[in-house]
Every structure is written in structure tokens, then in C-alpha cells.
C-alpha atoms as a PDB file:
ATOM      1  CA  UNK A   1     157.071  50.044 222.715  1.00  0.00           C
ATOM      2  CA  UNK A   2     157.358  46.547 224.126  1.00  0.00           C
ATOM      3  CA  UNK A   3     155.105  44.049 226.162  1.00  0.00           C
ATOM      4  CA  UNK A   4     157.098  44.785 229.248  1.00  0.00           C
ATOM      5  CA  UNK A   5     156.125  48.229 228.658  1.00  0.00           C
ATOM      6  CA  UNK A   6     152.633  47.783 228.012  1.00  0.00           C
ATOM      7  CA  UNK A   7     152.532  45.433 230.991  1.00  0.00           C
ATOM      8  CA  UNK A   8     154.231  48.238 233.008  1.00  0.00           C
ATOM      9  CA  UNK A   9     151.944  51.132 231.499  1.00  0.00           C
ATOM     10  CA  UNK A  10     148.919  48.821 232.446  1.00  0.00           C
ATOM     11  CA  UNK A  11     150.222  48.670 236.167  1.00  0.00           C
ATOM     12  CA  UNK A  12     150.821  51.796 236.530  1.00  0.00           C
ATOM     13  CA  UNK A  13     147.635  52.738 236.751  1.00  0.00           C
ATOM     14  CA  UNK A  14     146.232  49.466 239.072  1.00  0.00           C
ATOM     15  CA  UNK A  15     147.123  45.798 240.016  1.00  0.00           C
ATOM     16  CA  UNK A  16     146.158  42.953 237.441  1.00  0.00           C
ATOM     17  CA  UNK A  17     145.941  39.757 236.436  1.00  0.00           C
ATOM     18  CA  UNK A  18     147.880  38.415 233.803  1.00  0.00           C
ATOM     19  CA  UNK A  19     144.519  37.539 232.084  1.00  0.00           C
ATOM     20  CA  UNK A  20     143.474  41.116 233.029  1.00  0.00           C
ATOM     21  CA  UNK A  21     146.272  42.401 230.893  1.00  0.00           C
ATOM     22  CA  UNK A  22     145.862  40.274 228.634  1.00  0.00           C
ATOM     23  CA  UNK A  23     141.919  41.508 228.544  1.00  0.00           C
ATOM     24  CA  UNK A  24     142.980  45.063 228.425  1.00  0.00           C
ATOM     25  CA  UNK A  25     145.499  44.294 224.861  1.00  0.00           C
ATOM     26  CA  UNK A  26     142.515  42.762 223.140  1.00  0.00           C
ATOM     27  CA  UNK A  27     139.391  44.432 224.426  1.00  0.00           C
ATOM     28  CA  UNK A  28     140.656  47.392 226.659  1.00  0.00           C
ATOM     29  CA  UNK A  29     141.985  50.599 225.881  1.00  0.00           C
ATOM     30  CA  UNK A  30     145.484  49.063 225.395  1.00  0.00           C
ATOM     31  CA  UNK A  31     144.056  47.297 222.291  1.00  0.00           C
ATOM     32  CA  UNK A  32     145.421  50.275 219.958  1.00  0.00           C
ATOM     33  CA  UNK A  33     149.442  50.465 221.330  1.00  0.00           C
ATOM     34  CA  UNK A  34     150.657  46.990 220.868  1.00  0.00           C
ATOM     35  CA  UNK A  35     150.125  43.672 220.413  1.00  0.00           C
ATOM     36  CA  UNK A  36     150.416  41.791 223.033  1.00  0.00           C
ATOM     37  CA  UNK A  37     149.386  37.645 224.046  1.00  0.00           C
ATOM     38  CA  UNK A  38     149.375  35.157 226.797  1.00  0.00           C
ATOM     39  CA  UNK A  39     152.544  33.839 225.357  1.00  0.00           C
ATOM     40  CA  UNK A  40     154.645  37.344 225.648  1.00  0.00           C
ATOM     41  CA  UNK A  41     152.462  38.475 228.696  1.00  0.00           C
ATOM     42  CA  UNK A  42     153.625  36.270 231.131  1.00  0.00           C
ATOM     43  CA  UNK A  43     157.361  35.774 230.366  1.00  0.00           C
ATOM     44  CA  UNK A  44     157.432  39.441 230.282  1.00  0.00           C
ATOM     45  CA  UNK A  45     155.853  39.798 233.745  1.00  0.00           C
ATOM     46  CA  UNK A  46     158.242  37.193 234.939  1.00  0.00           C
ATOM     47  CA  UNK A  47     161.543  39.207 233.468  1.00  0.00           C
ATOM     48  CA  UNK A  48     159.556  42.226 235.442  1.00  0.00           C
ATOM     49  CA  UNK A  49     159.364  40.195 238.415  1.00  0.00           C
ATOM     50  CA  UNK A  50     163.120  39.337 238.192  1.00  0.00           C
ATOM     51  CA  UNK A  51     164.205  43.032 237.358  1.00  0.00           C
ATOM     52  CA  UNK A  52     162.480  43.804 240.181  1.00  0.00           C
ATOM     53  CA  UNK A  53     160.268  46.521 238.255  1.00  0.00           C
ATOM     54  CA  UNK A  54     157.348  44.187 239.786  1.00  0.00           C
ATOM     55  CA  UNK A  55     156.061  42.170 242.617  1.00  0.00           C
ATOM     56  CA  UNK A  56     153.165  39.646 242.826  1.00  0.00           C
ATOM     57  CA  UNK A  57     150.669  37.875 245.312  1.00  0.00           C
ATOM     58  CA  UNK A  58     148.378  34.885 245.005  1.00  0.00           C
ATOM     59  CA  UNK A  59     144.749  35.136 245.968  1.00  0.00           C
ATOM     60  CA  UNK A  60     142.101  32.160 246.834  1.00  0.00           C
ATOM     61  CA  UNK A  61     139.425  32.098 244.822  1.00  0.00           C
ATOM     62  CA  UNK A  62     136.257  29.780 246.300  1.00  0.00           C
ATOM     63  CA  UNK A  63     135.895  27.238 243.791  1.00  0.00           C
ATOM     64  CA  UNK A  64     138.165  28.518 241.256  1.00  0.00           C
ATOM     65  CA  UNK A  65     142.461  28.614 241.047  1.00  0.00           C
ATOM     66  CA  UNK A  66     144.276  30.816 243.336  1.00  0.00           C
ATOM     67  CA  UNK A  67     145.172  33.943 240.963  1.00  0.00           C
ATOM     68  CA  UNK A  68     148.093  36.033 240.847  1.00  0.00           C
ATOM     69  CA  UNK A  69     148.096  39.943 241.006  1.00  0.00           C
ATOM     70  CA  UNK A  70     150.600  41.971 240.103  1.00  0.00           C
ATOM     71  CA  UNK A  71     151.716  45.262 241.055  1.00  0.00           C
ATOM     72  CA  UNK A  72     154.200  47.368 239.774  1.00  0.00           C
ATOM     73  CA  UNK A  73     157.336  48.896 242.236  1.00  0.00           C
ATOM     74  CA  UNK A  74     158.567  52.267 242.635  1.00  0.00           C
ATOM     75  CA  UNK A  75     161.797  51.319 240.475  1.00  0.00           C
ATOM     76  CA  UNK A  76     158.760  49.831 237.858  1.00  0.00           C
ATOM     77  CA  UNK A  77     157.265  53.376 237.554  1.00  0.00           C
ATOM     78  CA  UNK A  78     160.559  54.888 237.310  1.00  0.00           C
ATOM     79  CA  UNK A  79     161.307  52.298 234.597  1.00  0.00           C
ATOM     80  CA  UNK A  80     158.039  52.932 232.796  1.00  0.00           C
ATOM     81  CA  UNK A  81     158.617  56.636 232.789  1.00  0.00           C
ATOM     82  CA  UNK A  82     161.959  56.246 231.484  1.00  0.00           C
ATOM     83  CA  UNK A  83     160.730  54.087 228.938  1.00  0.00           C
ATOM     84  CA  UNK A  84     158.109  56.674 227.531  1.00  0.00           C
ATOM     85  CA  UNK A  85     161.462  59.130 227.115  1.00  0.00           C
ATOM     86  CA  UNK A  86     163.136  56.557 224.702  1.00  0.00           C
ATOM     87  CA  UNK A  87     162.440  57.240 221.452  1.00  0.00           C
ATOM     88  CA  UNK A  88     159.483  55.628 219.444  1.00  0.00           C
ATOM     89  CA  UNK A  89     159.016  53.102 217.389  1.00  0.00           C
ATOM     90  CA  UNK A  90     157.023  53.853 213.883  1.00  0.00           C
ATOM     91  CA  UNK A  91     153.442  53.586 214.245  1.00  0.00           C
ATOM     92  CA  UNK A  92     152.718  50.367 212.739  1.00  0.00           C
ATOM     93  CA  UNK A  93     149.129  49.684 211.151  1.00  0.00           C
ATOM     94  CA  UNK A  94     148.337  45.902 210.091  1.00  0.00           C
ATOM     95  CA  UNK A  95     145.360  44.989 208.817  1.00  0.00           C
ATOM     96  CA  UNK A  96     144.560  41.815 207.092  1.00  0.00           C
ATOM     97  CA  UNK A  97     141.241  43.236 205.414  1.00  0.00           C
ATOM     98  CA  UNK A  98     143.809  45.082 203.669  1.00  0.00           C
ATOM     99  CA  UNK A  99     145.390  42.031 201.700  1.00  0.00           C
ATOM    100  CA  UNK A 100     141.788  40.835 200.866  1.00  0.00           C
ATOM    101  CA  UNK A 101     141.456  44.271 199.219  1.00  0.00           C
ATOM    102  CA  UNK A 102     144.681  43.987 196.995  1.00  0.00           C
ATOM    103  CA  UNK A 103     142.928  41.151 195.627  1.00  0.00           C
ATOM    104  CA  UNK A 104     139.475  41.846 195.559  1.00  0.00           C
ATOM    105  CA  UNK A 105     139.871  41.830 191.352  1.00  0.00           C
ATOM    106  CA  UNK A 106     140.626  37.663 191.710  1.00  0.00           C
ATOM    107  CA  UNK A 107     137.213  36.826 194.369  1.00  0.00           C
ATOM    108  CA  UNK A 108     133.772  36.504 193.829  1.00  0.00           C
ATOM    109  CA  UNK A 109     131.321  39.764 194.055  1.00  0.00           C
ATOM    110  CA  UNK A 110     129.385  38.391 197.240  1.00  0.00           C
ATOM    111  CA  UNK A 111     132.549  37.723 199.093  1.00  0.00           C
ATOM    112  CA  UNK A 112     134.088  41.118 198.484  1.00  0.00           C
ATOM    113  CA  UNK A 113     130.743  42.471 199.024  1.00  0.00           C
ATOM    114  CA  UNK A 114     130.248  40.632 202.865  1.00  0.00           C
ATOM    115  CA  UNK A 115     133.831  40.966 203.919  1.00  0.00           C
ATOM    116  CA  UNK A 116     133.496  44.789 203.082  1.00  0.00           C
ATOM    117  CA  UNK A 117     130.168  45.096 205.015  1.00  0.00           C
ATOM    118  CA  UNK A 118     131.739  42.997 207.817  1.00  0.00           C
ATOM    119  CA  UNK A 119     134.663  45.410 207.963  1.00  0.00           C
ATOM    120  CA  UNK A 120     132.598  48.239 207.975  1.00  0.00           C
ATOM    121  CA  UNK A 121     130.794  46.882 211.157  1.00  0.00           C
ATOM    122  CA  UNK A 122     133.710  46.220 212.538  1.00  0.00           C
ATOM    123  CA  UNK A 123     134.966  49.721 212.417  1.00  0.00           C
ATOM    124  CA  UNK A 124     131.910  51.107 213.294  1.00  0.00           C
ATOM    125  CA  UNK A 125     132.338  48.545 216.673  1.00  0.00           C
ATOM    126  CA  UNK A 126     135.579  49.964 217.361  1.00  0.00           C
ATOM    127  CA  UNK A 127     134.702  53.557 217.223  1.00  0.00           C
ATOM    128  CA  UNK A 128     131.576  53.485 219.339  1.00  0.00           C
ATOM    129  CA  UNK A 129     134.083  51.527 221.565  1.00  0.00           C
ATOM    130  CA  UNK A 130     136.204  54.245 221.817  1.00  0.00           C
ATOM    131  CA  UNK A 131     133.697  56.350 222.755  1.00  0.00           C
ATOM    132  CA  UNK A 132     132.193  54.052 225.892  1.00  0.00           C
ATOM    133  CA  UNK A 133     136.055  54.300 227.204  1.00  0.00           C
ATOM    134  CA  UNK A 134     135.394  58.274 226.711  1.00  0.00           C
ATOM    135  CA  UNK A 135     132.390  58.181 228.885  1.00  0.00           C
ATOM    136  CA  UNK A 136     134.969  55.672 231.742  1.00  0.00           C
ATOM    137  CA  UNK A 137     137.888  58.542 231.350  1.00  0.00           C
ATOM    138  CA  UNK A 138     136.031  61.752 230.414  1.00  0.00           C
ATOM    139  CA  UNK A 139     138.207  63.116 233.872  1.00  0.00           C
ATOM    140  CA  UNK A 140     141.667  62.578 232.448  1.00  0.00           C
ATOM    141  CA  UNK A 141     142.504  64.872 229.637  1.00  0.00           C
ATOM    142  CA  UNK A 142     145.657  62.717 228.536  1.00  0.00           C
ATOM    143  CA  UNK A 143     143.504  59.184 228.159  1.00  0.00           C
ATOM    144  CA  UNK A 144     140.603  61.742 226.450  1.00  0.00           C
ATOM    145  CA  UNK A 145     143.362  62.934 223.855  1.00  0.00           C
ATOM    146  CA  UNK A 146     143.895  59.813 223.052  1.00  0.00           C
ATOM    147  CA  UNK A 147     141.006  58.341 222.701  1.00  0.00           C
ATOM    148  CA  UNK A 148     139.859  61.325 220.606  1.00  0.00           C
ATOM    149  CA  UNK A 149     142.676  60.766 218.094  1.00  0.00           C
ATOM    150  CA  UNK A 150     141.591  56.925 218.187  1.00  0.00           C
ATOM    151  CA  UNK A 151     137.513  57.746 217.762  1.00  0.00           C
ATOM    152  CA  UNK A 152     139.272  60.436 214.649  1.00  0.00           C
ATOM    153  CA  UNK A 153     141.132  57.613 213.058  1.00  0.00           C
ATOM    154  CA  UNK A 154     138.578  55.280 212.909  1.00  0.00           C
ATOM    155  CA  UNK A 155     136.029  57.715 211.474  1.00  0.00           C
ATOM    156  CA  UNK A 156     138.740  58.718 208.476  1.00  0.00           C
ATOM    157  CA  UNK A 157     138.356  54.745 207.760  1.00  0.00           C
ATOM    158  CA  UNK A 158     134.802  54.015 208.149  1.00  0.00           C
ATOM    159  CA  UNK A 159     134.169  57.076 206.339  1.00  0.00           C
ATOM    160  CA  UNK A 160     136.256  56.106 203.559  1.00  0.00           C
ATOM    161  CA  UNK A 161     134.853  52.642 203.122  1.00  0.00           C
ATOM    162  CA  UNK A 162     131.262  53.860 202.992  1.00  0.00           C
ATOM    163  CA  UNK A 163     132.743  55.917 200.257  1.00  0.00           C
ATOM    164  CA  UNK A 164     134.456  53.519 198.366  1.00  0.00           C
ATOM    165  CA  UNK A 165     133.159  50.141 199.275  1.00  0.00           C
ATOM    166  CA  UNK A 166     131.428  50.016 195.793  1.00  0.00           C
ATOM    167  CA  UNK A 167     134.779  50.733 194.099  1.00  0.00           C
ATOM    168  CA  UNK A 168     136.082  46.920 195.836  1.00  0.00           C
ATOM    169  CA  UNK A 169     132.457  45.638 195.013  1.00  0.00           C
ATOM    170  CA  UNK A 170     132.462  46.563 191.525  1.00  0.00           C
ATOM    171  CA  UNK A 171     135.812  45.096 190.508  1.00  0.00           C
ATOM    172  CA  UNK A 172     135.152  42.044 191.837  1.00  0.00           C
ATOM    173  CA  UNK A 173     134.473  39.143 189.737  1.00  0.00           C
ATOM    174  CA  UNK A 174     131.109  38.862 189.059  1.00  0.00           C
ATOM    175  CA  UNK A 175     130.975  35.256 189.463  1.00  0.00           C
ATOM    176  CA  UNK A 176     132.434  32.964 190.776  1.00  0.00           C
ATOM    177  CA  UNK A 177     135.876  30.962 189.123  1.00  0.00           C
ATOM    178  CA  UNK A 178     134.653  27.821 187.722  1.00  0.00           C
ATOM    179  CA  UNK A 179     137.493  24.711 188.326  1.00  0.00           C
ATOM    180  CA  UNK A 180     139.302  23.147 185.256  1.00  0.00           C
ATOM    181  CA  UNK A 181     137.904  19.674 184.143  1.00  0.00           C
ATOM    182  CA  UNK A 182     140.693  17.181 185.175  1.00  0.00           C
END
């Protein structure tokens, strides 16, 4: 999957702003698909403009810019649709807290110790996430699939971390690297 498409997949379903797609990458449900930012967000909605797979119209704001809206054409769904009958992409998981973890052995104890608490909140912020956009789509079965499999992920991890957080912990340094004396 592609910006375009997530910018397609997010107008299928209702008109937006390109800061209200941008909103929905970050924060929204869209958050686990792709990554997506202002800087591929807009030329992609432009190259959908141009294809013709979308159209747009400015509204006044009192006291604020005039914003745009997009909407997404009949040859856009058909597009989308098409699209989701490509085949897929690997499922791609990135995580920087990762890295840290490699090298937990070469840090200090109470760094290793708050960045593993702070990723553990952060998971556990994510999941009950999840399940707020379960109580929003609780009517759809597809988005409730989804965000099932999502809430199920994210418990596997946080579960895993309350498990073996000590194991990072404890192979950290246990204090910090003193500096050579020039």
C-alpha cells in the first residue's frame, strides 16, 4: 500500500482535509497501515486530483484560511478497489524502542529501566486506543476485525514486556560509563 491509497481508502469512506488525513495516519485508525506525512499527503492528493480519482472545494472559514475538502470520484473508488486486489506488500513493523533494546547491555540501568516503562505505557495507550475506535465502529464487522487483530497484537507486546522488562533491566549497566581523563 501507498499514500495515494491510504488517501483514497480514507475518502472512501467521507470528505477530508488534507490535515484531516493527515490526523487520521497519526492518531486515527489509519495510524496502523502506513506511514504517511504532510509532505507525501498532499502531492499525493494533487497526482489524485490530476488522475482524476479526486476532486476538491475550498471552504471559508470566519477568521481562519479557506480550507480545502476533498472527495473522492466514482473512477477514485473504482481505483481504490482495484488497488486492494493488487497484491500486498510485506507487513512491515518498525520500531525504534527496538534498537534501544539491542543495546540495552552498553546504557545505564535507569535509562533502560524508564524507556522500558515508557514503552510499556505507550503500548498500553495504543491498545485502549484501539478499543475507543471499537466502541466508534462496533456496527461494521470488517473495521471490528481489524481492530480486534490490532487490540490482539498489541496485547502479545505489552504482555511480553511486562514479562521480560526485567530481562532489559537487568543487563543493563549498572552505572553509568564514566568519560576518559583527556
Amino acid at each position: 500500500m501507498n499514500v495515494r491509497t491510504l488517501c483514497l481508502s480514507i475518502l472512501y469512506r467521507e470528505d477530508a482535509t488534507g490535515y484531516e488525513i493527515r490526523r487520521q495516519c497519526t492518531e486515527g485508525e489509519c495510524a496502523y497501515f502506513v506511514e504517511a506525512s504532510f509532505g507525501s499527503i498532499y502531492p499525493a492528493l494533487a497526482r489524485l486530483e490530476n488522475d482524476g480519482l479526486v476532486t476538491s472545494r475550498t471552504e471559508t472559514q470566519d477568521g481562519k484560511p479557506a480550507k480545502k475538502i476533498y472527495s473522492i470520484t466514482e473512477a477514485g473508488r473504482a481505483a481504490f478497489v482495484h488497488q486492494l486486489s493488487e497484491p500486498l506488500g510485506p507487513s512491515m513493523f518498525r520500531s525504534p524502542f527496538l534498537l534501544f533494546a539491542c543495546y540495552a547491555h552498553l546504557l545505564p540501568k535507569e535509562l533502560v529501566e524508564e524507556r522500558v516503562t515508557g514503552f510499556l505505557k505507550e503500548f498500553t495507550t495504543k491498545r485502549e486506543t484501539l478499543e475507543g475506535f471499537l466502541g466508534e465502529h462496533g456496527n461494521n464487522a470488517a473495521d471490528t476485525w481489524v481492530i480486534n487483530y490490532g487490540r490482539a497484537m498489541m496485547e502479545v507486546a505489552e504482555n511480553h514486556l511486562r514479562s521480560h522488562m526485567h530481562e532489559l533491566i537487568t543487563m543493563a549497566r549498572a552505572e553509568p560509563k564514566k568519560e576518559a581523563a583527556e
